[in-house]
C-alpha atoms as a PDB file:
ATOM      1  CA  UNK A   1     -41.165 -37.048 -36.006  1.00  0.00           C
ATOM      2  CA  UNK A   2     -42.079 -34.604 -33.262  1.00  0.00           C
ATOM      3  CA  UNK A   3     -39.571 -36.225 -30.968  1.00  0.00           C
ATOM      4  CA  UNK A   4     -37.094 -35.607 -33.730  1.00  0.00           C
ATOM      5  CA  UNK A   5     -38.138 -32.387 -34.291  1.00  0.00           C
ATOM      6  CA  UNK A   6     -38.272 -31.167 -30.723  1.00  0.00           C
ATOM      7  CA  UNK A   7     -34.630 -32.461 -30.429  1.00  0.00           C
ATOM      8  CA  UNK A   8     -33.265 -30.248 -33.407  1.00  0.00           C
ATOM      9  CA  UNK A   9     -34.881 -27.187 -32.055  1.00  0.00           C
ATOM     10  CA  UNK A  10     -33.385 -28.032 -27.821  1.00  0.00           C
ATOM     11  CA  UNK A  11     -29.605 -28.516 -30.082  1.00  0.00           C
ATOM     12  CA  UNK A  12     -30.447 -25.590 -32.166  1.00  0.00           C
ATOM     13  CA  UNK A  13     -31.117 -23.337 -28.794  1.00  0.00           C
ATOM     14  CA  UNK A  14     -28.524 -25.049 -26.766  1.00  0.00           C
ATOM     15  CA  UNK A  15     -25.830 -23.652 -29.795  1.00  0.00           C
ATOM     16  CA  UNK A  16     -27.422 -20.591 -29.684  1.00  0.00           C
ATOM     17  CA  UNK A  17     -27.467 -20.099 -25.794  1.00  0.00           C
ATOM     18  CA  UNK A  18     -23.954 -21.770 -25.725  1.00  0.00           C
ATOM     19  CA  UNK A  19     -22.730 -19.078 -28.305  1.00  0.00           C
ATOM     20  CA  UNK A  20     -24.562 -16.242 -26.387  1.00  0.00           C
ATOM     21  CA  UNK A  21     -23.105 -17.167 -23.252  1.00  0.00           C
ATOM     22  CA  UNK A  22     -19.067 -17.074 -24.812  1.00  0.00           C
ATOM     23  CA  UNK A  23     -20.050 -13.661 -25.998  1.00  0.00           C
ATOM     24  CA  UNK A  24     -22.060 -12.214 -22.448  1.00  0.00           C
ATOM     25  CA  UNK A  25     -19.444 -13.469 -20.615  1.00  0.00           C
ATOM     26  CA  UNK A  26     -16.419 -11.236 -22.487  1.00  0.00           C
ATOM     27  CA  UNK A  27     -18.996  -8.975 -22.419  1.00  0.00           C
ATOM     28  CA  UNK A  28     -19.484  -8.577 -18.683  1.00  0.00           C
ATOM     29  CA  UNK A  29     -15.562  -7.681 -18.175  1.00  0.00           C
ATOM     30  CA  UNK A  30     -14.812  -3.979 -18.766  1.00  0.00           C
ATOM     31  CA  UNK A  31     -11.483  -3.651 -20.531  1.00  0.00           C
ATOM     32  CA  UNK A  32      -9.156  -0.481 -19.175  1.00  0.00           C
ATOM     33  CA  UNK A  33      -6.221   0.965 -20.166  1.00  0.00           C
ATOM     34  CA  UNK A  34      -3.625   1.239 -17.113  1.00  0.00           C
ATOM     35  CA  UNK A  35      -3.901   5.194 -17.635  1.00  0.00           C
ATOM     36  CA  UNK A  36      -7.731   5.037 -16.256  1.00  0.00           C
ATOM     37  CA  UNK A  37      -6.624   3.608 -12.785  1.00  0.00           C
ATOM     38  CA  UNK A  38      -4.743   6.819 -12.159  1.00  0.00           C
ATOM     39  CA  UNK A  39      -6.155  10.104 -11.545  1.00  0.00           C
ATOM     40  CA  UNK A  40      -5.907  12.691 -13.664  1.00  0.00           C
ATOM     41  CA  UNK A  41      -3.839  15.067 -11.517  1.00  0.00           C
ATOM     42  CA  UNK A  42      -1.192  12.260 -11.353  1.00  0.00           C
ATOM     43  CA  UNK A  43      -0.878  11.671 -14.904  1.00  0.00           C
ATOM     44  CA  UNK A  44      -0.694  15.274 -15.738  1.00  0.00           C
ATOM     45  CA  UNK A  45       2.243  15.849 -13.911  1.00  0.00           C
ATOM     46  CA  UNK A  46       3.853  12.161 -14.625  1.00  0.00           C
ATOM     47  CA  UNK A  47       3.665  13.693 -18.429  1.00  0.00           C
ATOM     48  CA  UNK A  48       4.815  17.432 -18.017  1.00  0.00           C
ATOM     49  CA  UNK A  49       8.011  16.569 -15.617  1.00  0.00           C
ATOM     50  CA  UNK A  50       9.802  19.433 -14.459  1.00  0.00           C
ATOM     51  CA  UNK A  51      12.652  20.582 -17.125  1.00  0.00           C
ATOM     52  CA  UNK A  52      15.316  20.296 -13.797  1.00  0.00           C
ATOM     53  CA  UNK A  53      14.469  15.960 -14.161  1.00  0.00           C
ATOM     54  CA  UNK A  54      15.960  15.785 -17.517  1.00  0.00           C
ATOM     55  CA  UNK A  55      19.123  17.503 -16.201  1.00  0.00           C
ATOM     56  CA  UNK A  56      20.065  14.653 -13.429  1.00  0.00           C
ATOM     57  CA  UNK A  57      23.021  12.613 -14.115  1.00  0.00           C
ATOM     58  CA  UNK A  58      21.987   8.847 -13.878  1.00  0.00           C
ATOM     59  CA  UNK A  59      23.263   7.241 -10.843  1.00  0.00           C
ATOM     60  CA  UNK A  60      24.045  10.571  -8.998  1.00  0.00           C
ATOM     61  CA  UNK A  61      22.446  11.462  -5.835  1.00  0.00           C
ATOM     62  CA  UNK A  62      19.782  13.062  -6.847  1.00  0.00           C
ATOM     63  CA  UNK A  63      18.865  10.083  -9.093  1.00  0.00           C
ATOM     64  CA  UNK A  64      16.046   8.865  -7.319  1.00  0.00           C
ATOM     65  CA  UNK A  65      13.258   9.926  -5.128  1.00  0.00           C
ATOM     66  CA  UNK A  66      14.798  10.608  -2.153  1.00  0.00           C
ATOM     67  CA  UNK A  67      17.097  12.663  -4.021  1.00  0.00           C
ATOM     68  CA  UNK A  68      14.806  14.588  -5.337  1.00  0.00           C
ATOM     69  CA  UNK A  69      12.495  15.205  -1.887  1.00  0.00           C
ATOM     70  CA  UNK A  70      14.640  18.093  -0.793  1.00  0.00           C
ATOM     71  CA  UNK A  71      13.382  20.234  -3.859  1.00  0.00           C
ATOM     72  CA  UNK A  72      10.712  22.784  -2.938  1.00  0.00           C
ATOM     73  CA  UNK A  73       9.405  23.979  -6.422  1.00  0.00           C
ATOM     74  CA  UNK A  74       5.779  22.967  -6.747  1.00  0.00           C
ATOM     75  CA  UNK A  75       6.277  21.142 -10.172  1.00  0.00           C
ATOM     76  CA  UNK A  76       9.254  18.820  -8.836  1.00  0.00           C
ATOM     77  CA  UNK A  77       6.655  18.335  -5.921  1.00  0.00           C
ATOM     78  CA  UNK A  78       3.423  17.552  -7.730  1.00  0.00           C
ATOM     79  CA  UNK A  79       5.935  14.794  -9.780  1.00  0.00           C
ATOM     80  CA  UNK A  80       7.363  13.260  -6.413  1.00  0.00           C
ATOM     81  CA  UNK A  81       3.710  12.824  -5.814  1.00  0.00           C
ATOM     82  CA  UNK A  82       2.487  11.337  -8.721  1.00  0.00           C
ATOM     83  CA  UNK A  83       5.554   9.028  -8.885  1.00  0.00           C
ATOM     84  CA  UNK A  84       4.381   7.349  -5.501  1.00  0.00           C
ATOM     85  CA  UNK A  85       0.863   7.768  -5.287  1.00  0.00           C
ATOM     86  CA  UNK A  86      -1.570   5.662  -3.530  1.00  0.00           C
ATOM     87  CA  UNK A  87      -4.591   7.904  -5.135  1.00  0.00           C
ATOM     88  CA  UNK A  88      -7.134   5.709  -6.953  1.00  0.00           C
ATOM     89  CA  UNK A  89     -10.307   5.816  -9.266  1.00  0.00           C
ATOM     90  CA  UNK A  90     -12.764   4.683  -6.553  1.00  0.00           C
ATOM     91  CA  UNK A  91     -15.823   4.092  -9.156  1.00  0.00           C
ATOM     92  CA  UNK A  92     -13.261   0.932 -10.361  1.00  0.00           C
ATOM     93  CA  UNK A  93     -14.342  -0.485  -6.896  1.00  0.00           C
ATOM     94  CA  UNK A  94     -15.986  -4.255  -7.194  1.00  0.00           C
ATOM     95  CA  UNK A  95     -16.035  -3.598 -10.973  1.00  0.00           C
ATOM     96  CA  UNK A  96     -15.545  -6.690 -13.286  1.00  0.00           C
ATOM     97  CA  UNK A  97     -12.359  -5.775 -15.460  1.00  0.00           C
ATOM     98  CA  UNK A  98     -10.278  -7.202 -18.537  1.00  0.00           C
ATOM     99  CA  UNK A  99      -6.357  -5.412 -18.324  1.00  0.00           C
ATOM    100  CA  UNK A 100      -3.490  -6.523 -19.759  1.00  0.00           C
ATOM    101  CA  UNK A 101      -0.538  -6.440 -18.242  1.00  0.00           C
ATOM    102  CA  UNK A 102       3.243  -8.661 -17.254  1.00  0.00           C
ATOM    103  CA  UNK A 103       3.339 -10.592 -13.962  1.00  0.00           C
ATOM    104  CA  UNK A 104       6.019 -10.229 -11.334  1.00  0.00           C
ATOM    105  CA  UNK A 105       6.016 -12.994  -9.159  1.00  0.00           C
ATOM    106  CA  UNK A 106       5.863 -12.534  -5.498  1.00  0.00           C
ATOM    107  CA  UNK A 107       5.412 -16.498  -4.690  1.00  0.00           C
ATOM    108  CA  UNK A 108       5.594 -19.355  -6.783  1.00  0.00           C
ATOM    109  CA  UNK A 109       5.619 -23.202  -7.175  1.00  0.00           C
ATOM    110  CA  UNK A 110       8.807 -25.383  -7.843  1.00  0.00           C
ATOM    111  CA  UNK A 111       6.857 -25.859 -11.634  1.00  0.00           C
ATOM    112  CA  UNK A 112       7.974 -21.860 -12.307  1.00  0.00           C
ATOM    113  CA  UNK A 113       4.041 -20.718 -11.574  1.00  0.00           C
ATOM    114  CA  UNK A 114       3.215 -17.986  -9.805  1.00  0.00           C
ATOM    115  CA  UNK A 115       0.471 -18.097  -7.522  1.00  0.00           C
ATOM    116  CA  UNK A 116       1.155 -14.451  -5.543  1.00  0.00           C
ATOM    117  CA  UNK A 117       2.208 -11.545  -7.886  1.00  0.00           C
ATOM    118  CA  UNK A 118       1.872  -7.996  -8.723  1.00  0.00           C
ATOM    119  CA  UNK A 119       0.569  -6.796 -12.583  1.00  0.00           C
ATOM    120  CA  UNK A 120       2.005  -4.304 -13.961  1.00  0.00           C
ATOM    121  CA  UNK A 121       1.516  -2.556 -17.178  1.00  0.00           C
ATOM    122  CA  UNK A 122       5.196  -2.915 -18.830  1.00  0.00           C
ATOM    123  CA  UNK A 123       8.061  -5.522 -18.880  1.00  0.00           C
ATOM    124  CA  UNK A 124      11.068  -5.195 -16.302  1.00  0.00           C
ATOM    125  CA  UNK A 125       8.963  -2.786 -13.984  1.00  0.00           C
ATOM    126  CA  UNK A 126       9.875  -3.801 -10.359  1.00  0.00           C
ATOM    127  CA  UNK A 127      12.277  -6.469 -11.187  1.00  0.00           C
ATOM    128  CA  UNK A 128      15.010  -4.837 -13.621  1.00  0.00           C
ATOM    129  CA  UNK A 129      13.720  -1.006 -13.905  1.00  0.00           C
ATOM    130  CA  UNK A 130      11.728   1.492 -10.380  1.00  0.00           C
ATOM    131  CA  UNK A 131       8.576   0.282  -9.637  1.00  0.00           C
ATOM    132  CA  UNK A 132       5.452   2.411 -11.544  1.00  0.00           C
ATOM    133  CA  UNK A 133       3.143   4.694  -8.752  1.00  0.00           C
ATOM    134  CA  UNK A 134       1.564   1.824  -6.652  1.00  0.00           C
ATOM    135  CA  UNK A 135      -1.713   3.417  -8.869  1.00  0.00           C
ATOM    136  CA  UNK A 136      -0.268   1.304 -11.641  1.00  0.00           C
ATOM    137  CA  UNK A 137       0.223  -1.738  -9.947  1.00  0.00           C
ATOM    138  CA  UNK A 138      -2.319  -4.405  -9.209  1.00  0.00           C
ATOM    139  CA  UNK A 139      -2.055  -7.076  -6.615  1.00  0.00           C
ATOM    140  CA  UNK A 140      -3.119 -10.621  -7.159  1.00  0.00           C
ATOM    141  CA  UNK A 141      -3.670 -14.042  -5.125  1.00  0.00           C
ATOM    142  CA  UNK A 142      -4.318 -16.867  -7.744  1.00  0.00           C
ATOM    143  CA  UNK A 143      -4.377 -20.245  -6.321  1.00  0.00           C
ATOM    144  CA  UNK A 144      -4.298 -21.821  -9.889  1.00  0.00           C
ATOM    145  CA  UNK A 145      -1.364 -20.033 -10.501  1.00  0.00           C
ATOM    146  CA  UNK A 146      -0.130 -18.807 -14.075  1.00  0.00           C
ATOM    147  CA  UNK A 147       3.021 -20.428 -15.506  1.00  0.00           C
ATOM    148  CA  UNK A 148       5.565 -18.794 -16.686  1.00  0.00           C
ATOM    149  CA  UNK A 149       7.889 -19.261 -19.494  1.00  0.00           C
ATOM    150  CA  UNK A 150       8.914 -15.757 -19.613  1.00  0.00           C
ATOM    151  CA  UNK A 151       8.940 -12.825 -17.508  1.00  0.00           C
ATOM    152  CA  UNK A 152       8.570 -10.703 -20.843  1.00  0.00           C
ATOM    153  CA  UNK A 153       5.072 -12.690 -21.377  1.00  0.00           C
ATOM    154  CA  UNK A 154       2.136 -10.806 -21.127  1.00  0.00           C
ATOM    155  CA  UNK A 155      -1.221 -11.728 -19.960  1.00  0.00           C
ATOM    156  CA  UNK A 156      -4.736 -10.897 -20.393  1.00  0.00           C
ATOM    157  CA  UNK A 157      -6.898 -10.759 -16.409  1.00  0.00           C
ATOM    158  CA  UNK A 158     -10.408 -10.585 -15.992  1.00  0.00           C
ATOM    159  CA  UNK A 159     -11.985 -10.573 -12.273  1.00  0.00           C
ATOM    160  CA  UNK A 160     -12.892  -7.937  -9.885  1.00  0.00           C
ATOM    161  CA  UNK A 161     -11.337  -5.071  -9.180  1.00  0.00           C
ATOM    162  CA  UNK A 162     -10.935  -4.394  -5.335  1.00  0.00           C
ATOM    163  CA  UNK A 163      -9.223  -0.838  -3.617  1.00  0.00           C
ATOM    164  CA  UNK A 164      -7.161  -2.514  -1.552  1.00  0.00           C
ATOM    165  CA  UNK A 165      -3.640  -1.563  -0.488  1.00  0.00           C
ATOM    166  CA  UNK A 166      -1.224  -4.262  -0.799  1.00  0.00           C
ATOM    167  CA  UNK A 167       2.885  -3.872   0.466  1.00  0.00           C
ATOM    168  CA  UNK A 168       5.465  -6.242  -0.952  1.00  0.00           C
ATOM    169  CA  UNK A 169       9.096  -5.794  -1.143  1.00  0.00           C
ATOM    170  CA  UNK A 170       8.722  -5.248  -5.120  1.00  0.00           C
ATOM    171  CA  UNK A 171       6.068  -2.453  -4.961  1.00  0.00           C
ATOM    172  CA  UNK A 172       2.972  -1.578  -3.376  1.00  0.00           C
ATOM    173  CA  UNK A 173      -0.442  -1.787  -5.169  1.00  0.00           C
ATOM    174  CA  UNK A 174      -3.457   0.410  -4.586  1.00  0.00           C
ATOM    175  CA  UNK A 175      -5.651  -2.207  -6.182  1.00  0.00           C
ATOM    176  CA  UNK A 176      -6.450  -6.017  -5.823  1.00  0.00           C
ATOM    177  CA  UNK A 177      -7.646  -8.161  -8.351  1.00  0.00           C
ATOM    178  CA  UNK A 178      -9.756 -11.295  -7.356  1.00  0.00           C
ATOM    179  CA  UNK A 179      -8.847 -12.861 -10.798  1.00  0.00           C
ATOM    180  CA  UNK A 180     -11.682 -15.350 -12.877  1.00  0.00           C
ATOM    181  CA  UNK A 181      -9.411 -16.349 -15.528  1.00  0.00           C
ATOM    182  CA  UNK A 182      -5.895 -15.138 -17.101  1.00  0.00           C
ATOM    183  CA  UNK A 183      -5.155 -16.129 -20.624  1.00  0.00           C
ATOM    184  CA  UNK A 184      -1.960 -14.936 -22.882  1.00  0.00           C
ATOM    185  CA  UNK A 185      -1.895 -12.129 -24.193  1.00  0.00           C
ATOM    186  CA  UNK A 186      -2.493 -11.413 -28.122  1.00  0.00           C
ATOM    187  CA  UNK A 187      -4.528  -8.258 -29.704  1.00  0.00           C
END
């Protein structure tokens, strides 16, 4: 009876420590909006553009970046800025994170998985529409890889946050991500 007894109580605590570790361990991951890895300056003046932007033609010269360098008004300047800044929220340093976001592969297997790619926080952004400010981008290594179906599918990634620069010929990232596990993405 006491053996019996014993062994309903060690199930009953394993459940309970098995349940309270599921829980502690989504607990332990931070989740951020893509806004809080950008300073505040920079999304200030990514949200009040200068009134001159909205009067570009698309595709004329001054469509672009380098278009716009040559203007010296301080509001034109302060949204050049923002649009490629490298500025980052350095208290996100070696913090464990949750952040959604869409993958754009940088290396992957023949089995469509990538295994090198950037996050970023919406669809088409470095593959069919300008990279966001490398503040927006997040680098990742994953030697599991995530498969792909989809370049629309989003994914949830927890891990550590790193500042760490990273160039690729789709964007640059102010931040690394040293992933623990990447799931799809659903609310």
């Amino acid at each position: 009876m006491l053996c019996r007894n014993f062994n309903i109580a060690l199930s009953i605590t394993l459940a309970v420590l098995l349940a309270f570790s599921a829980t502690a361990k989504a607990d332990n991951y931070r989740q951020i909006e893509w806004i809080e890895l950008m300073p505040a300056e920079d999304l200030e003046a990514l949200l009040s553009p200068p009134e001159s932007i909205g009067n570009i033609a698309d595709g004329s010269d001054q469509d672009s970046v380098e278009g716009l360098s040559g203007a010296e008004d301080e509001a034109t300047q302060r949204y050049l800025k923002a649009l490629e800044s490298t500025d980052v929220i350095r208290s996100f340093d070696n913090t464990s994170i949750r952040l959604p976001g869409f993958v754009v592969p940088l290396e992957m297997t023949d089995e469509y998985t990538a295994v090198e790619f950037l996050v970023v926080p919406y669809f088409g952004a470095c593959l069919h529409l300008p990279p966001p400010p490398p503040n927006q981008i997040v680098y990742v290594k994953y030697p599991k890889g995530v498969k792909l179906s989809s370049f629309q599918d989003a994914f949830w990634l927890e891990g550590t946050l790193k500042i760490e620069s990273t160039e690729s010929e789709q964007g640059t990232a102010a931040y690394t991500l040293e992933v623990d596990s990447i799931e799809p993405y659903s609310e």
